[in-house]
N, C-alpha and C. Protein backbone atom coordinates (compact mmCIF):
# COMPACT_ATOMS: atom_id res chain seq x y z
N UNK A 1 -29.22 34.35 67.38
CA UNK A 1 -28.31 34.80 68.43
C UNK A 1 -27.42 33.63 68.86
N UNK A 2 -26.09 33.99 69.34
CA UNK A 2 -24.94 32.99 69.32
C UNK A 2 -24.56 33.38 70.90
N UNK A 3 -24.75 32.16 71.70
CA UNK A 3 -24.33 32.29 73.29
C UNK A 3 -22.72 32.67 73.63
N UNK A 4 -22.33 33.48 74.50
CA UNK A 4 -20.94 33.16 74.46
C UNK A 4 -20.39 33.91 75.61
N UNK A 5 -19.31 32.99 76.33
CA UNK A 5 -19.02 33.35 78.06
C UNK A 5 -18.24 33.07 78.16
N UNK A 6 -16.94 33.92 79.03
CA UNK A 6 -15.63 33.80 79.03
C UNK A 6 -15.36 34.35 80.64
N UNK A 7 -14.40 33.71 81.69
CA UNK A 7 -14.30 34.61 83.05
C UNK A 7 -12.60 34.67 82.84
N UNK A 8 -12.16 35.70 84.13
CA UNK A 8 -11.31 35.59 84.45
C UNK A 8 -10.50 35.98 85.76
N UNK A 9 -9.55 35.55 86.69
CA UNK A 9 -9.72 36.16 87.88
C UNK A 9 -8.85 37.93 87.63
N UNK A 10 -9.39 38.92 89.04
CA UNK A 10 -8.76 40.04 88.71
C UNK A 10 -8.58 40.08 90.38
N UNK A 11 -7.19 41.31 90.65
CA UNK A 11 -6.56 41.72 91.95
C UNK A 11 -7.80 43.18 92.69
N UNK A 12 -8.85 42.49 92.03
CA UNK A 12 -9.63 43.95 92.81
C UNK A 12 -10.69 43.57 93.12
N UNK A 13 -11.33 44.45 94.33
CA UNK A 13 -12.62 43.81 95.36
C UNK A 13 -13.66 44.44 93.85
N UNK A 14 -14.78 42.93 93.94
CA UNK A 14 -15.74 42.96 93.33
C UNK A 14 -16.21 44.37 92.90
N UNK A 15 -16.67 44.91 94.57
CA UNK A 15 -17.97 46.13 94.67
C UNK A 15 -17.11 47.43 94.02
N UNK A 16 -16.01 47.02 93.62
CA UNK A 16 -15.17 48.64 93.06
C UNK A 16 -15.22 48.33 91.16
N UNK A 17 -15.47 46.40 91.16
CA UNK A 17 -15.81 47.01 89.08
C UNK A 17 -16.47 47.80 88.85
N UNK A 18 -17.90 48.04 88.99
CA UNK A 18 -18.62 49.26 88.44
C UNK A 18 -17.84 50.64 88.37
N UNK A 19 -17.89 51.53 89.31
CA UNK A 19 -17.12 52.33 89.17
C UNK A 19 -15.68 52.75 88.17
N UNK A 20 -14.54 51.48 88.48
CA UNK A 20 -13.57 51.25 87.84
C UNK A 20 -13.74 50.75 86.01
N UNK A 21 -15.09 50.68 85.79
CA UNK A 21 -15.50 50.23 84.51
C UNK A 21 -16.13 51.42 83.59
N UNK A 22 -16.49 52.24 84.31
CA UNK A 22 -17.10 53.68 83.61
C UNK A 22 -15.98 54.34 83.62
N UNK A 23 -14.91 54.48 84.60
CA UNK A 23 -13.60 55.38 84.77
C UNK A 23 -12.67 55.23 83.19
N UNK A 24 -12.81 53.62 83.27
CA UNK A 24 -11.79 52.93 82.26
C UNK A 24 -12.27 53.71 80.94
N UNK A 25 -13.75 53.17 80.59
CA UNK A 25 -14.39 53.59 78.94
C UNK A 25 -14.56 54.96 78.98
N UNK A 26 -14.40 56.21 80.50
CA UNK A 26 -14.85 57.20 80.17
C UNK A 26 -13.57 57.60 79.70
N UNK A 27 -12.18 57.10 79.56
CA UNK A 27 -10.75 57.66 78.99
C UNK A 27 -10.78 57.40 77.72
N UNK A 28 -12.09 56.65 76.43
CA UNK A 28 -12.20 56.64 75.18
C UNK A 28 -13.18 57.71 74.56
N UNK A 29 -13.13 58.39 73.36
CA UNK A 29 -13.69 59.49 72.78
C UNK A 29 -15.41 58.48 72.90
N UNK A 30 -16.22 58.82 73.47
CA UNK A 30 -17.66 58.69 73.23
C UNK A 30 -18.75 59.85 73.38
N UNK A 31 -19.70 59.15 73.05
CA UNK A 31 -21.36 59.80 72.62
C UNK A 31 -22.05 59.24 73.62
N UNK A 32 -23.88 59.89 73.22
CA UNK A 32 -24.82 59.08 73.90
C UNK A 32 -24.72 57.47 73.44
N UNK A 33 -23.83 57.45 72.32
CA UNK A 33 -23.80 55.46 71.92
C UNK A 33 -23.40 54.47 72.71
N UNK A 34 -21.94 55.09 73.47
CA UNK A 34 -21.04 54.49 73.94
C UNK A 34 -19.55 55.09 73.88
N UNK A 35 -18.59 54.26 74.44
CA UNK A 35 -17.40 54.59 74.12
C UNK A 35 -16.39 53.64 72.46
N UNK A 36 -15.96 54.63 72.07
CA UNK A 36 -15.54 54.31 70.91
C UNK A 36 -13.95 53.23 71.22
N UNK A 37 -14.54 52.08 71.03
CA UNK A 37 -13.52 51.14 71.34
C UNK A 37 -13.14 50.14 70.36
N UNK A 38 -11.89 49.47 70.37
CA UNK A 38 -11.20 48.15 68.99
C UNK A 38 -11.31 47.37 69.89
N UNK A 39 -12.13 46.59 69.63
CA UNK A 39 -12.51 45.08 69.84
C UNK A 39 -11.08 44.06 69.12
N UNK A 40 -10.55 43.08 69.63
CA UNK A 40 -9.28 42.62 69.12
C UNK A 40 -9.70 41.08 69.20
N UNK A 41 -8.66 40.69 68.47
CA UNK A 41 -8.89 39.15 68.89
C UNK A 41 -7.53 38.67 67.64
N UNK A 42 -6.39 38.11 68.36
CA UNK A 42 -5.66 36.89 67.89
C UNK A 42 -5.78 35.83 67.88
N UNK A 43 -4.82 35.42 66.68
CA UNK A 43 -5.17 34.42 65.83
C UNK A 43 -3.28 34.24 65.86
N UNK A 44 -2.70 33.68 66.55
CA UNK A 44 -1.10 33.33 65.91
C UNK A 44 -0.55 34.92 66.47
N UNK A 45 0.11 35.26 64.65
CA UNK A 45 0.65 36.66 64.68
C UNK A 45 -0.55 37.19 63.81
N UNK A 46 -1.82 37.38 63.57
CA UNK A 46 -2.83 37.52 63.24
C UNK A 46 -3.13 38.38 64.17
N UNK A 47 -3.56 39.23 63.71
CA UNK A 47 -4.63 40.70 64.50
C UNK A 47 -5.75 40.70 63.70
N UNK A 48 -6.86 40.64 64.26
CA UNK A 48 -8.15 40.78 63.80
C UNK A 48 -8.76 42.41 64.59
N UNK A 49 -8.99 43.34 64.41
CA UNK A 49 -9.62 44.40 64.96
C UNK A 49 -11.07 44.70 64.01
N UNK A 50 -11.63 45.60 65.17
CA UNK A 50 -12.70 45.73 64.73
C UNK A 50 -13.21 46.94 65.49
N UNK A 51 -13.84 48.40 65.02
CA UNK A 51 -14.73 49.07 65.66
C UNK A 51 -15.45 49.17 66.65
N UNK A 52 -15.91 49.26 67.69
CA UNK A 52 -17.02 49.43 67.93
C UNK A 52 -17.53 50.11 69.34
N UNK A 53 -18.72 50.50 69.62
CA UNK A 53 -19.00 51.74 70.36
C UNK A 53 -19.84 50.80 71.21
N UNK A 54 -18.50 50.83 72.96
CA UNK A 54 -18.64 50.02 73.59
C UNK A 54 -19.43 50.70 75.08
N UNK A 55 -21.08 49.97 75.14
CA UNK A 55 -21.32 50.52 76.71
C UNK A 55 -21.35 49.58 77.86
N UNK A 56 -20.53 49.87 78.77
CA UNK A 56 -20.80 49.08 80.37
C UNK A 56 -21.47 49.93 81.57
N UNK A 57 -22.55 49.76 81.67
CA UNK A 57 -23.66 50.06 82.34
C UNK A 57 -23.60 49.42 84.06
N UNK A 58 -23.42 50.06 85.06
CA UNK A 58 -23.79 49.41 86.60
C UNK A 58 -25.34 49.64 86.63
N UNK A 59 -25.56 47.59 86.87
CA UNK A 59 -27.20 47.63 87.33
C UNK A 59 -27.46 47.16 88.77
N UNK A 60 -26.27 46.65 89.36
CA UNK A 60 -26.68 45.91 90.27
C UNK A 60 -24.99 45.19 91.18
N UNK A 61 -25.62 45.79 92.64
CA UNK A 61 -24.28 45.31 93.40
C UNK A 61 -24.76 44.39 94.58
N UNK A 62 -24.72 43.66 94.91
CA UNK A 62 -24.97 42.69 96.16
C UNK A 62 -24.10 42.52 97.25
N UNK A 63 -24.56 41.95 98.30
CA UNK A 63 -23.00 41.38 99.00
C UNK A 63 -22.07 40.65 98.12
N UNK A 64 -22.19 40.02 97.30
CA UNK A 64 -21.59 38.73 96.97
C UNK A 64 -20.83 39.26 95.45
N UNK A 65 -21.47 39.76 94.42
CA UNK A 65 -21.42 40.27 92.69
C UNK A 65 -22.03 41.50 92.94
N UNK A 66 -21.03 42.20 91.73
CA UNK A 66 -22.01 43.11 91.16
C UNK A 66 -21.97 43.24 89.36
N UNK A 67 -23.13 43.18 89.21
CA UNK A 67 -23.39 43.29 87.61
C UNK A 67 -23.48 44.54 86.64
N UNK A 68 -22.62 44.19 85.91
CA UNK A 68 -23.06 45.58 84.71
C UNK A 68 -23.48 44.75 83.31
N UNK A 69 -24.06 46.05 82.98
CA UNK A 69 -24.77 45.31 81.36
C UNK A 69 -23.64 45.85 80.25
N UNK A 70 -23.82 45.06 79.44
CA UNK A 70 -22.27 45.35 78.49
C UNK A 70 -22.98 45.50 77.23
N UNK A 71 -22.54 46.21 76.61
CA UNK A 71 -22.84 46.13 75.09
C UNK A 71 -22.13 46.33 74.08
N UNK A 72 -22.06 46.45 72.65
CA UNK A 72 -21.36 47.05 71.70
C UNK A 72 -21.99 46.73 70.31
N UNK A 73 -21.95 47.68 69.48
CA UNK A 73 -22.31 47.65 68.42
C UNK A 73 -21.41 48.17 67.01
N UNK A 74 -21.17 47.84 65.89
CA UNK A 74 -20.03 47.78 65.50
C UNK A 74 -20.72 49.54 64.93
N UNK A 75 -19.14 50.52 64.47
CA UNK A 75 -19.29 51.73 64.37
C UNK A 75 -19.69 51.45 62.59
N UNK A 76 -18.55 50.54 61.84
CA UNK A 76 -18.88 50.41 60.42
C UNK A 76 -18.89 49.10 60.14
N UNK A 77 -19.19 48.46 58.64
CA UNK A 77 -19.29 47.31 58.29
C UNK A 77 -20.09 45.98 59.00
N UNK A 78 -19.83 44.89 58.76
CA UNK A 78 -20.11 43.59 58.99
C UNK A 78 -19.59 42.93 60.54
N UNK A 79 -19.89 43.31 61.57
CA UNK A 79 -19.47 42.67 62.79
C UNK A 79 -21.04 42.53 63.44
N UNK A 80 -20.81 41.32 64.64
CA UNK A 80 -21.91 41.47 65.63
C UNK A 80 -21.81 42.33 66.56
N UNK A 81 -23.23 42.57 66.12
CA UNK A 81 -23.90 43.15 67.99
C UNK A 81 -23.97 42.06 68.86
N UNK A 82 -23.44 43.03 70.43
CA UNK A 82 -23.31 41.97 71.47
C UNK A 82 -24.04 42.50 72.53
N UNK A 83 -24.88 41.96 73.31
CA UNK A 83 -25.37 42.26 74.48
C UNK A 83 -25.60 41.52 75.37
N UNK A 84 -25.05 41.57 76.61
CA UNK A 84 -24.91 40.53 78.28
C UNK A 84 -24.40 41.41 79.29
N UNK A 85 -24.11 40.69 80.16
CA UNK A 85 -23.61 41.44 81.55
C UNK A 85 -22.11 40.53 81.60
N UNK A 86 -21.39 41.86 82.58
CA UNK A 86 -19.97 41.66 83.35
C UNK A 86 -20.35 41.14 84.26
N UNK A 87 -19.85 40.39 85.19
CA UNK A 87 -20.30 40.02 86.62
C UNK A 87 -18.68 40.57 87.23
N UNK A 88 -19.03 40.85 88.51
CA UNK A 88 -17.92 40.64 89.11
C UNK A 88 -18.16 40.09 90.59
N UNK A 89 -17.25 38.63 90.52
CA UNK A 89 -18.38 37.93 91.67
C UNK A 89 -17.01 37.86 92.99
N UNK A 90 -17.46 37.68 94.34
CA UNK A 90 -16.37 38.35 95.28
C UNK A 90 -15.38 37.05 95.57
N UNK A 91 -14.47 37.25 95.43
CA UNK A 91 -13.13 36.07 95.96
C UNK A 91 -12.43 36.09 96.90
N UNK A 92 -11.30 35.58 97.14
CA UNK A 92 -10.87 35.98 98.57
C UNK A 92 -9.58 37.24 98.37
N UNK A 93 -9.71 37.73 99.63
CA UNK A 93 -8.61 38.52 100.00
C UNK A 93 -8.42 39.94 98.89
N UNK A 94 -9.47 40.28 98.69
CA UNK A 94 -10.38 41.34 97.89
C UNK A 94 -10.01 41.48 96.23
N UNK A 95 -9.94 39.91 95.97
CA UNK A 95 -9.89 38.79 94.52
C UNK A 95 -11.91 39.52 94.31
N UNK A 96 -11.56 39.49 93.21
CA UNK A 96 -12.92 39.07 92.10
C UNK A 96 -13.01 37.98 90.80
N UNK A 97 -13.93 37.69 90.50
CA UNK A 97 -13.93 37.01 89.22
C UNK A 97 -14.80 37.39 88.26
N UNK A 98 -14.21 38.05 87.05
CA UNK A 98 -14.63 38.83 85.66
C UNK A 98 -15.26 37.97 85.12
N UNK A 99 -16.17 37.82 84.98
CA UNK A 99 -17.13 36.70 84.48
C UNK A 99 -18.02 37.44 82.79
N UNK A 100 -17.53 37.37 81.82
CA UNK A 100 -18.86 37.76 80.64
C UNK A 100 -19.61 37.00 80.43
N UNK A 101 -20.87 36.94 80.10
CA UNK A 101 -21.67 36.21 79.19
C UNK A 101 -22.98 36.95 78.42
N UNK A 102 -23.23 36.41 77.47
CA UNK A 102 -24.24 37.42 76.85
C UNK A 102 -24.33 36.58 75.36
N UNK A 103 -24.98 37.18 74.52
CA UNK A 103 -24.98 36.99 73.28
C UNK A 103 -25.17 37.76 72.12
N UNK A 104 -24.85 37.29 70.82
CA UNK A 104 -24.57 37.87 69.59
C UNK A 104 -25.21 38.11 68.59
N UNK A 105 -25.16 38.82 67.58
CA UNK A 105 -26.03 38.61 66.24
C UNK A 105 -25.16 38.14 65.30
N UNK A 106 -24.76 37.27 64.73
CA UNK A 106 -23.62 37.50 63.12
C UNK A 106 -24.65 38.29 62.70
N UNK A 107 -23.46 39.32 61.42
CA UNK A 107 -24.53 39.75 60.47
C UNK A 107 -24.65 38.72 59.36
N UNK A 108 -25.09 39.41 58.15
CA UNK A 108 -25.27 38.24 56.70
C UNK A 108 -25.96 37.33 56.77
N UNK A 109 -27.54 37.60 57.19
CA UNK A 109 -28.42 36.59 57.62
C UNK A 109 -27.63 34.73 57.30
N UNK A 110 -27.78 33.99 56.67
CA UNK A 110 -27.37 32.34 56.63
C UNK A 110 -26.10 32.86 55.75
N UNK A 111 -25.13 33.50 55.16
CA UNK A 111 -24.26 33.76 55.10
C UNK A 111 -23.43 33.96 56.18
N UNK A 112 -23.97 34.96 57.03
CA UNK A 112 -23.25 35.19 58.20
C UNK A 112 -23.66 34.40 59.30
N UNK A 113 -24.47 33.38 59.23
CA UNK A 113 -24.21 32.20 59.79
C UNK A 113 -23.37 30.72 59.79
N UNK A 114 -22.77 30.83 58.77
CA UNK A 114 -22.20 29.88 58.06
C UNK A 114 -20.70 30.61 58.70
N UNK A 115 -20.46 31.42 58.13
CA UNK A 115 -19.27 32.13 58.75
C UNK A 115 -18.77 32.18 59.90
N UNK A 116 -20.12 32.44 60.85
CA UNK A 116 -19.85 31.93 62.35
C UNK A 116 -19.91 30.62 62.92
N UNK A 117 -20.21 29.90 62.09
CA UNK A 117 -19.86 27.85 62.46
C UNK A 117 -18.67 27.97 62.46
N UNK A 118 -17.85 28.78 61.31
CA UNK A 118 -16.65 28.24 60.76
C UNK A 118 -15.29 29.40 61.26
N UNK A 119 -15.62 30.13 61.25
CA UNK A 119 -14.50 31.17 61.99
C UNK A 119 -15.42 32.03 62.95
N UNK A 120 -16.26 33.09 62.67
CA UNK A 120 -16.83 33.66 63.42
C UNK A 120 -17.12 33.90 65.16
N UNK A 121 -17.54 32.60 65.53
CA UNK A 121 -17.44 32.24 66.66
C UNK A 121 -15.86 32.28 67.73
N UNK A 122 -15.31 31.87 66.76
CA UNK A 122 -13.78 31.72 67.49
C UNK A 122 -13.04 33.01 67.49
N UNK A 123 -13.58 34.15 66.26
CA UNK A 123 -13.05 35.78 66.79
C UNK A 123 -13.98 36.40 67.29
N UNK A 124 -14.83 35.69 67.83
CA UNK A 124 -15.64 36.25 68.86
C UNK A 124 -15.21 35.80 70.45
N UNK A 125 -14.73 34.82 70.66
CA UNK A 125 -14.42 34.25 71.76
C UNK A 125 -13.10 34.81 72.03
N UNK A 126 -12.28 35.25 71.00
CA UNK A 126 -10.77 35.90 71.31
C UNK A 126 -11.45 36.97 71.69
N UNK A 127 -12.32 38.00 71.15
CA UNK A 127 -12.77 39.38 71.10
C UNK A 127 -13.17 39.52 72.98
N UNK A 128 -13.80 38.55 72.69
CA UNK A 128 -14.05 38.30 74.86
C UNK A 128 -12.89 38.31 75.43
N UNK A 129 -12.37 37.35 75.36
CA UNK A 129 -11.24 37.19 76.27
C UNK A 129 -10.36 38.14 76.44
N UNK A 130 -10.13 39.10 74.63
CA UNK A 130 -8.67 40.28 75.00
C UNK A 130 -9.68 41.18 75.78
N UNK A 131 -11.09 41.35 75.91
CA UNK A 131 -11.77 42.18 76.22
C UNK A 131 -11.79 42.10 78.38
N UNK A 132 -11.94 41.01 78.43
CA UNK A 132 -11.24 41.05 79.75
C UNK A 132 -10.42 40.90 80.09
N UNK A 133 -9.46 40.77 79.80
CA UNK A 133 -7.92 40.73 79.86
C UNK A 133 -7.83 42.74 79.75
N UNK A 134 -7.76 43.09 78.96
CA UNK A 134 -8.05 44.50 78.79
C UNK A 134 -8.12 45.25 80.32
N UNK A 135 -9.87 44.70 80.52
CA UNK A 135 -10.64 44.96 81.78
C UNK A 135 -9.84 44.64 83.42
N UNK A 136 -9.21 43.62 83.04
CA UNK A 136 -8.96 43.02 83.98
C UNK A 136 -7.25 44.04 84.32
N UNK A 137 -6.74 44.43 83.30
CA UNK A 137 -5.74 45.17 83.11
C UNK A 137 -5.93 46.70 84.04
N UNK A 138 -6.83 47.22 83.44
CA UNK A 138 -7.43 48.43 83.39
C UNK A 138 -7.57 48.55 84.79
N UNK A 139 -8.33 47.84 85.10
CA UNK A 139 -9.04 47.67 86.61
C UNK A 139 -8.39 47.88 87.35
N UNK A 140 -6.94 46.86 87.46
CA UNK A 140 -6.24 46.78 88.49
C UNK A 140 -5.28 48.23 88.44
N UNK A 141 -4.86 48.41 87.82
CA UNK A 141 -3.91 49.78 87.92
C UNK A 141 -5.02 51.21 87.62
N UNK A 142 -6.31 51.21 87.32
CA UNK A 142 -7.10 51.93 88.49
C UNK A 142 -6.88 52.03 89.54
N UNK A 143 -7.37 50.43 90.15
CA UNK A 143 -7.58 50.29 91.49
C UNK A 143 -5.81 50.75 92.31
N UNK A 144 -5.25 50.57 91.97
CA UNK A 144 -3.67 50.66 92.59
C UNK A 144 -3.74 52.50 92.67
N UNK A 145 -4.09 52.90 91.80
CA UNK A 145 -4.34 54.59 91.75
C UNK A 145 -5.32 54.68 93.17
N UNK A 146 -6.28 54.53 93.25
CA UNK A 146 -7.17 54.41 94.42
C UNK A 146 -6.45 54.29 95.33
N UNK A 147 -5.87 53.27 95.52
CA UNK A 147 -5.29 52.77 97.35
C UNK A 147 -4.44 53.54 97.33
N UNK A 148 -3.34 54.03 96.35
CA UNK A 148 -2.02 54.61 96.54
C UNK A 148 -2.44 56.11 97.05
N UNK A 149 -3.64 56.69 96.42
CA UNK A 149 -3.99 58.30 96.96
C UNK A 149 -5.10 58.16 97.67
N UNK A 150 -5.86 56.96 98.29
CA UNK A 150 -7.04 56.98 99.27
C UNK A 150 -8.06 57.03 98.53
N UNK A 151 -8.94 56.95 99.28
CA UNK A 151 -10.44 57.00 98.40
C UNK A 151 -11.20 57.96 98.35
């Protein structure tokens, strides 16, 4: 398993990611698996995509964060499985911070370890980042739907 954690700030109060995170994946075709989502990640003018059947789970809200468990597993071929939590931890002036971390499988037992020394890792770390960027997208023009018609 390969560690890997990426944050970012977003325009929406913490305690509304959960909600705003099932809303988002429930607008993709899914199953009991997940939602059927393209995992992305650039490289230049390089597009790397990839499959996969994505779940974000609410486990836990506090005063301060609230956590969901994230997952995904690829639909076909050679990609990692990923499993960690979203955080969304509280900032000011009803700021949050998108926080991932979790970890990976390469496939291709020491093949697909070798692969991830050498590229792997780094379209995994894009795959995070467009992944909250995405989230962080999503969220906010949710959330703008919310305030604009009340709650």
């Amino acid at each position: 398993m390969t560690s890997i954690r990426d944050f970012i700030d977003s325009n929406v109060p913490y305690e509304d990611v959960p909600h705003l995170a099932v809303r988002y994946l429930e607008s993709f075709p899914s199953n009991e698996s997940g939602s059927h989502f393209t995992l992305r990640a650039w490289f230049g003018n390089v597009l790397v995509e990839r499959e996969v059947m994505l779940k974000a789970v609410p486990i836990k809200t506090e005063p301060r964060f609230a956590v969901l468990e994230v997952s995904w597993r690829p639909v076909s071929g050679p990609y990692p499985t990923f499993k960690g939590n979203l955080f969304a931890l509280r900032g000011d002036s009803g700021s949050c911070r998108l926080e991932i971390e979790g970890n990976y499988a390469p496939p291709g037992g020491i093949a697909g370890a070798v692969f991830d020394a050498i590229l792997g890792h780094r379209i995994a770390a894009e795959s995070i980042h467009d992944l909250l960027l995405r989230f962080k997208s999503a969220f906010e023009t949710l959330n703008e739907g919310v305030t604009e018609f009340g709650r």
